[in-house]
C-alpha atoms as a PDB file:
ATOM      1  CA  UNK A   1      10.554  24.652   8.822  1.00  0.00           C
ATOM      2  CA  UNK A   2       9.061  27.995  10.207  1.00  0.00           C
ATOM      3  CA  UNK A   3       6.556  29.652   7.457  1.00  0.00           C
ATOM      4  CA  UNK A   4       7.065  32.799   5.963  1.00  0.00           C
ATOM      5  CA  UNK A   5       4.638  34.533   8.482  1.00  0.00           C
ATOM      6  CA  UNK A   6       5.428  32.977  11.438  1.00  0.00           C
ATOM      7  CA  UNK A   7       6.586  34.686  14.099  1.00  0.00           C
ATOM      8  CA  UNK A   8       8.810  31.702  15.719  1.00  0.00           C
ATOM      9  CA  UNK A   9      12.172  30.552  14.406  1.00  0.00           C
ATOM     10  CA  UNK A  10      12.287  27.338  13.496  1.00  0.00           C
ATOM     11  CA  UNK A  11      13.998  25.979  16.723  1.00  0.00           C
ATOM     12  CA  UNK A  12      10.768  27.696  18.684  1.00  0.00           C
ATOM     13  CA  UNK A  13       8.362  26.100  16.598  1.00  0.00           C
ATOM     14  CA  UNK A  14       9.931  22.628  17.135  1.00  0.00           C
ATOM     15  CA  UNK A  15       9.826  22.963  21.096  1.00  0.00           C
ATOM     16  CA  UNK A  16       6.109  24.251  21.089  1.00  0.00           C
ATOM     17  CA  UNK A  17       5.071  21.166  18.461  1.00  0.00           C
ATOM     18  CA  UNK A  18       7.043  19.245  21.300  1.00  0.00           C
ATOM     19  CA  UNK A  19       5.753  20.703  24.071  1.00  0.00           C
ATOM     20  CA  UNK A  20       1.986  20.729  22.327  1.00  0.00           C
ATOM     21  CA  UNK A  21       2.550  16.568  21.885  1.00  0.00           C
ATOM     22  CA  UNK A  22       3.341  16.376  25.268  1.00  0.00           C
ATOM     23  CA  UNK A  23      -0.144  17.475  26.497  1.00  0.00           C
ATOM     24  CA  UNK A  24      -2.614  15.125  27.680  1.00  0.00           C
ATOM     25  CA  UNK A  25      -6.312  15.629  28.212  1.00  0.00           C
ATOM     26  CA  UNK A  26      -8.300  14.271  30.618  1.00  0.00           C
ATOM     27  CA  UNK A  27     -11.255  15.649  30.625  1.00  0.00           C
ATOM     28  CA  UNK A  28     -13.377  18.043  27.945  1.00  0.00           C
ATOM     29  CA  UNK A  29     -16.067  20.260  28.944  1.00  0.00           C
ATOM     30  CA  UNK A  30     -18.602  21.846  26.398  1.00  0.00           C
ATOM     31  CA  UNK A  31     -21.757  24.285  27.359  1.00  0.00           C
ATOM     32  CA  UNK A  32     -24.036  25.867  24.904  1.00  0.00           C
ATOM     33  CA  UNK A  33     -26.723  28.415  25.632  1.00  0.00           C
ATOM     34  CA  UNK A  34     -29.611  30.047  24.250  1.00  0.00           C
ATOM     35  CA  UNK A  35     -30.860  33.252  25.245  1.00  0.00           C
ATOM     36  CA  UNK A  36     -34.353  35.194  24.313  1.00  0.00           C
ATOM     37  CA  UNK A  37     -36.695  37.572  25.823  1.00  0.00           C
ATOM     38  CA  UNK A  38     -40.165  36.794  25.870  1.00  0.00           C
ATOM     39  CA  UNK A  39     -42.584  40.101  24.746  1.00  0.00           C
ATOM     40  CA  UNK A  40     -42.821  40.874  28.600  1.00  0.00           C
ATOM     41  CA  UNK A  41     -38.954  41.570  28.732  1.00  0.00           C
ATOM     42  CA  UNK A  42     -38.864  38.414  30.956  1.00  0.00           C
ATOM     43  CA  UNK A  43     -35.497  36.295  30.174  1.00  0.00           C
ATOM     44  CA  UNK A  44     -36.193  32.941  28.294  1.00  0.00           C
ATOM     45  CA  UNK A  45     -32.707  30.776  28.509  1.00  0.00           C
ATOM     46  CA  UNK A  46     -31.644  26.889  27.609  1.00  0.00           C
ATOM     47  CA  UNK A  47     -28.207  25.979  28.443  1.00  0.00           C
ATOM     48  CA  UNK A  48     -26.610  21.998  28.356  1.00  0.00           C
ATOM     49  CA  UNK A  49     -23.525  21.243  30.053  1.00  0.00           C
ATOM     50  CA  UNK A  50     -21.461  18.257  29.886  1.00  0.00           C
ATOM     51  CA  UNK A  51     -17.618  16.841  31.017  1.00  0.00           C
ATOM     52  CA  UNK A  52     -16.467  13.631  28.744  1.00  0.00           C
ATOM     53  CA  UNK A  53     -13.020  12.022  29.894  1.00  0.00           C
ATOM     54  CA  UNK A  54     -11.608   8.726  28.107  1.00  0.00           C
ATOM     55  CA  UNK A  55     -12.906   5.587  28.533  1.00  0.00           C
ATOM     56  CA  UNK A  56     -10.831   2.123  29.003  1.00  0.00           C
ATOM     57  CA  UNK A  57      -6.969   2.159  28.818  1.00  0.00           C
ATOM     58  CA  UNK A  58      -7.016   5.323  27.491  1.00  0.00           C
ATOM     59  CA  UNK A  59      -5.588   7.858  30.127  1.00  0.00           C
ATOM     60  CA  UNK A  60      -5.908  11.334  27.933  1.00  0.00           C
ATOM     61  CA  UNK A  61      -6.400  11.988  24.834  1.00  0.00           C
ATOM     62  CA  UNK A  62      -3.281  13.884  22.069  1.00  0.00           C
ATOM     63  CA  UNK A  63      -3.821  17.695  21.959  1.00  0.00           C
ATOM     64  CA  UNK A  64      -5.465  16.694  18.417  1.00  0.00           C
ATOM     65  CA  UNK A  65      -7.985  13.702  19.708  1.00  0.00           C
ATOM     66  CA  UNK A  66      -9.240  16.772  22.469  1.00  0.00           C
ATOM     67  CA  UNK A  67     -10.570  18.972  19.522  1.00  0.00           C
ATOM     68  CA  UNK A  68     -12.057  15.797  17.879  1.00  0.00           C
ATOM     69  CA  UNK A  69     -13.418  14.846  21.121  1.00  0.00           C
ATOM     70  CA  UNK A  70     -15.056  18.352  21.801  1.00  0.00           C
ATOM     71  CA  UNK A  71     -16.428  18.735  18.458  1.00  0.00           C
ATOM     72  CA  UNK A  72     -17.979  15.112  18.497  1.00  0.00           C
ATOM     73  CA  UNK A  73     -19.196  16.492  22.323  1.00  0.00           C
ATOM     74  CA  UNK A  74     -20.553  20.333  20.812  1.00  0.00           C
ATOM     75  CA  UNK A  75     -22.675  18.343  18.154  1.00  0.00           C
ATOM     76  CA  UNK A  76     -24.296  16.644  21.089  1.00  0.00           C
ATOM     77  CA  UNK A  77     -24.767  19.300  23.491  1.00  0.00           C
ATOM     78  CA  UNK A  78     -25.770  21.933  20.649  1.00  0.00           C
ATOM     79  CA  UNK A  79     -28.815  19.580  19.518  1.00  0.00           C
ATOM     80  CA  UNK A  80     -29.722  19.270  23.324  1.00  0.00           C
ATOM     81  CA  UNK A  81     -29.901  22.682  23.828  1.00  0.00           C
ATOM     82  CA  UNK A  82     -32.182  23.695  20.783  1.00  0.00           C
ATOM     83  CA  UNK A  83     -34.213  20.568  21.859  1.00  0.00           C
ATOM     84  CA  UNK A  84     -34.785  22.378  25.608  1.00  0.00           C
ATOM     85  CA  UNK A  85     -35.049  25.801  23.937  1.00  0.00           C
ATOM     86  CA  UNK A  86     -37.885  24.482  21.610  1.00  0.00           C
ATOM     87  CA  UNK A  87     -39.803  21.996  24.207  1.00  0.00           C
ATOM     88  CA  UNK A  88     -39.683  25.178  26.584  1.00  0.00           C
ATOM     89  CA  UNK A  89     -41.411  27.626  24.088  1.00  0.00           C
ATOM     90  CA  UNK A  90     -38.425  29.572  22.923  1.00  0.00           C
ATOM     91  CA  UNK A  91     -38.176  28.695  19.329  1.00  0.00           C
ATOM     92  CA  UNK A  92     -40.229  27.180  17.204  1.00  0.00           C
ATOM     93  CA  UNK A  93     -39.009  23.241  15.993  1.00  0.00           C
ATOM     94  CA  UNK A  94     -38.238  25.025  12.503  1.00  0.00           C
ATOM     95  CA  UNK A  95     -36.447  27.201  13.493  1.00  0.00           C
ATOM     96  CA  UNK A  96     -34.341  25.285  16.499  1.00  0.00           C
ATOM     97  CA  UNK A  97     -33.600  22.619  13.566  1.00  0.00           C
ATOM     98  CA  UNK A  98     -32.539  25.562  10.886  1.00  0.00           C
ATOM     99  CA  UNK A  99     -30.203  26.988  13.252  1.00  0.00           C
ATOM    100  CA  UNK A 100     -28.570  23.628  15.202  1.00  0.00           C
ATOM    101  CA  UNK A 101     -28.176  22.178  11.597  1.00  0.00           C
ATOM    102  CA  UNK A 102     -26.072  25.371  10.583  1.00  0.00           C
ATOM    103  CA  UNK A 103     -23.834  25.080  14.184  1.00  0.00           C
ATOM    104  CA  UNK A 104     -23.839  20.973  13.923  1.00  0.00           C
ATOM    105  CA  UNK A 105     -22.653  21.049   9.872  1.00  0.00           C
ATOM    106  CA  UNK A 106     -19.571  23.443  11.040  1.00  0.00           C
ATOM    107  CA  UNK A 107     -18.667  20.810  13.617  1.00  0.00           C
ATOM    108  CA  UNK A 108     -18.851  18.158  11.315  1.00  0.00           C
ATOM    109  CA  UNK A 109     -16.515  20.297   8.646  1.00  0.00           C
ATOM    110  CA  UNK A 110     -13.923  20.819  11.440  1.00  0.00           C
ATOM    111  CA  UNK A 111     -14.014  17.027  12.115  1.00  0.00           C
ATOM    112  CA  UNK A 112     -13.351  16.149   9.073  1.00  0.00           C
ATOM    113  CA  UNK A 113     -10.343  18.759   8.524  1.00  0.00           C
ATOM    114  CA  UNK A 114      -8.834  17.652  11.967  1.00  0.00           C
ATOM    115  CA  UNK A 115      -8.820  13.727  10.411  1.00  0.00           C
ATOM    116  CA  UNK A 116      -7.652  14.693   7.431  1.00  0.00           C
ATOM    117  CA  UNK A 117      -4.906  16.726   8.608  1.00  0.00           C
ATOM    118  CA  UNK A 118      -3.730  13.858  10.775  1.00  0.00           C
ATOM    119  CA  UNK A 119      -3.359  11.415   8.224  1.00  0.00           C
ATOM    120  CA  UNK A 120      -0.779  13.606   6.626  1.00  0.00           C
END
């Protein structure tokens, strides 16, 4: 049934949560940069990219599995980039912790909504 604020009839919303189960993905790409200037105006940038795709059996992952699989992915590549940006002099280890802790705890709170929802 179609909530009160949706803009779809019921009928639409059926055929897109068809249409959205339908979807297979192969592949997931995640990149995360860090840009600075140093006191010289001179840019100071990290950036970590990476492409997963299933492993085994597995040919693509559900719509659902894809957002699990990229936030499992963003942890990773996050805490690689504020490794770089502190081994290259941008940031101090503090503060490259502080701030991938705060990006890496929001990952871990949408993981744990995105299992939660599908065991309902």
């Amino acid at each position: 049934m179609a909530e009160k604020d949706d803009p779809l009839t019921s009928e639409q919303r059926a055929r897109l949560e068809r249409l959205e189960a339908s979807i297979g993905h192969d592949k997931v790409t995640v990149g995360f940069s860090i840009e600075d200037r140093d006191p010289q105006g001179r840019k100071k940038w990290a950036l970590f990219t990476t492409v997963v795709s299933p492993k085994g059996e597995a040919a693509s992952w559900t719509p659902q599995e894809a957002q699990i699989v990229s936030c499992l992915t963003s942890k990773r590549v996050v805490l690689a980039t504020y490794r770089d940006a502190f081994r290259r002099g941008i940031m101090s280890r503090e503060a490259a912790a502080e701030e991938a802790q705060g990006i890496v705890a929001g990952y871990d709170a949408n993981i744990a909504n995105l299992l939660s929802t599908e065991d309902e």
